[in-house]
Protein backbone atom coordinates (compact mmCIF):
# COMPACT_ATOMS: atom_id res chain seq x y z
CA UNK A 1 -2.01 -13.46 -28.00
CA UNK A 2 -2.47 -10.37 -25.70
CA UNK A 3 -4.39 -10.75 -22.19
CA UNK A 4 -5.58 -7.79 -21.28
CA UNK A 5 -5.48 -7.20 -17.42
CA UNK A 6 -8.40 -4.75 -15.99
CA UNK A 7 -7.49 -2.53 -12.53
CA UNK A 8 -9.02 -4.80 -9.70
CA UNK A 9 -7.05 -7.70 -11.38
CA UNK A 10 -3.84 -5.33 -11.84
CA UNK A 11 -4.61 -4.24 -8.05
CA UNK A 12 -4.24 -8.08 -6.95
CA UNK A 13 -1.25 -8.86 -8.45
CA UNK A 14 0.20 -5.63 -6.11
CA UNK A 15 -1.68 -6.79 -3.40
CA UNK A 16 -0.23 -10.58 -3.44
CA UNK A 17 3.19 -9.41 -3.68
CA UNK A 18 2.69 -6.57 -1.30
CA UNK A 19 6.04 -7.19 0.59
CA UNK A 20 8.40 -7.54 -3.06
CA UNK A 21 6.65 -4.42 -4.37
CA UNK A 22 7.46 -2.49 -1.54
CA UNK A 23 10.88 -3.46 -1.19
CA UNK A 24 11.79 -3.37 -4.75
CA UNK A 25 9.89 0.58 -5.24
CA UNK A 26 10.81 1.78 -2.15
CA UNK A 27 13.76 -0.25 -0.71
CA UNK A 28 12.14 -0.46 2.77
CA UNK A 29 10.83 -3.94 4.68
CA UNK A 30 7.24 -4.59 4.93
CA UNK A 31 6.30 -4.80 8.48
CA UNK A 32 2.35 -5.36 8.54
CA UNK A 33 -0.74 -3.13 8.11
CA UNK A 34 -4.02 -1.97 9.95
CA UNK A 35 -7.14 -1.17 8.70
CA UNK A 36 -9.66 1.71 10.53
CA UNK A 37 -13.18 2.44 9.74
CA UNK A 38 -13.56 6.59 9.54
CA UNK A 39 -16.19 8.64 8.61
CA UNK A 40 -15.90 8.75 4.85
CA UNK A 41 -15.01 5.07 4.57
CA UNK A 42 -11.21 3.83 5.58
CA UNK A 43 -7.79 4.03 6.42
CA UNK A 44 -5.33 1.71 5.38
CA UNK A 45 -2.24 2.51 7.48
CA UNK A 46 0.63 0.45 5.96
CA UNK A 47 4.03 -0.02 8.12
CA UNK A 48 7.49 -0.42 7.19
CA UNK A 49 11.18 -0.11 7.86
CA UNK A 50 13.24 2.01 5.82
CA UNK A 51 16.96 2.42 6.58
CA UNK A 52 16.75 0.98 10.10
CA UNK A 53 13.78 3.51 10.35
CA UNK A 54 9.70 2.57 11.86
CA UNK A 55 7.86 4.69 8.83
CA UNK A 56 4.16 4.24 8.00
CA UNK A 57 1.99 5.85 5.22
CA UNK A 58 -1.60 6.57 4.88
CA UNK A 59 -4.00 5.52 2.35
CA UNK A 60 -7.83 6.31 2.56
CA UNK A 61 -10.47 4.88 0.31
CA UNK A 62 -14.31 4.62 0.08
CA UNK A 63 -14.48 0.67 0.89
CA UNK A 64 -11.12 -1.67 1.92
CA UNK A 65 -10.81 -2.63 -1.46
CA UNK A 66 -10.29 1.31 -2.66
CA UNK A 67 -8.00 1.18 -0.08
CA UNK A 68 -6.17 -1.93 -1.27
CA UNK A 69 -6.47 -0.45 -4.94
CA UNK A 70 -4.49 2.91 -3.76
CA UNK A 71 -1.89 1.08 -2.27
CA UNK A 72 -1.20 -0.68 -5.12
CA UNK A 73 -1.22 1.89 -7.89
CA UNK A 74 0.91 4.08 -4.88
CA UNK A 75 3.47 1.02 -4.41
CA UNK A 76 3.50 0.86 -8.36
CA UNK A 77 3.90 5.00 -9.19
CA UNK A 78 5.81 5.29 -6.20
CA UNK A 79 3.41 8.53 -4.60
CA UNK A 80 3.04 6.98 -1.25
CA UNK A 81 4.46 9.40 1.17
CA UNK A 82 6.38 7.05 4.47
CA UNK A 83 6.31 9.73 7.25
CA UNK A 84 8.42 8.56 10.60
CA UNK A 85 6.05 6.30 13.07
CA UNK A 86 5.70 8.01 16.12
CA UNK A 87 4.30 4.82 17.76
C-alpha cells in the first residue's frame, strides 16, 4: 500500500528534522532561527555554521507557516542561498 504524503505534511517532516536536513544538504550546523513580522508578511532568518563560518539565509513567506514551507522545500532542493552573518 502507497501513503500518499500532501506538502504541509511533507513540510513537517523537514521542519522536525530541521537540524539533520541541514547538515546532511548543506554540510553546515544548525545554530537557531528568528522570525520578523514585515510588511508583506515574514522573514524567517535561519542561522548556521558552515566551515567554521556564522552564515544565515533568508526566507520570506505570506504567514510563518509559508515561511516554514520554503525552508523546507529550500533545505530539500538545496536553493537556499547562506550569505556570511555580519552580526
Amino acid at each position: 500500500m502507497r501513503i500518499r504524503i500532501d506538502q504541509a505534511e511533507k513540510a513537517g517532516y523537514y521542519i522536525t528534522c530541521l537540524t539533520e536536513a541541514i547538515g546532511w544538504y548543506y554540510r553546515a550546523v544548525y545554530q537557531g532561527h528568528t522570525l520578523k513580522r514585515t510588511d508583506q508578511g515574514w522573514l524567517l532568518i535561519v542561522r548556521v555554521t558552515m566551515g567554521g563560518y556564522k552564515k544565515v539565509a533568508f526566507v520570506a513567506g505570506v504567514s510563518i507557516w509559508d515561511c516554514f514551507i520554503q525552508l523546507g522545500h529550500g533545505v530539500r532542493n538545496q536553493t537556499l542561498r547562506f550569505k556570511d552573518d555580519l552580526y
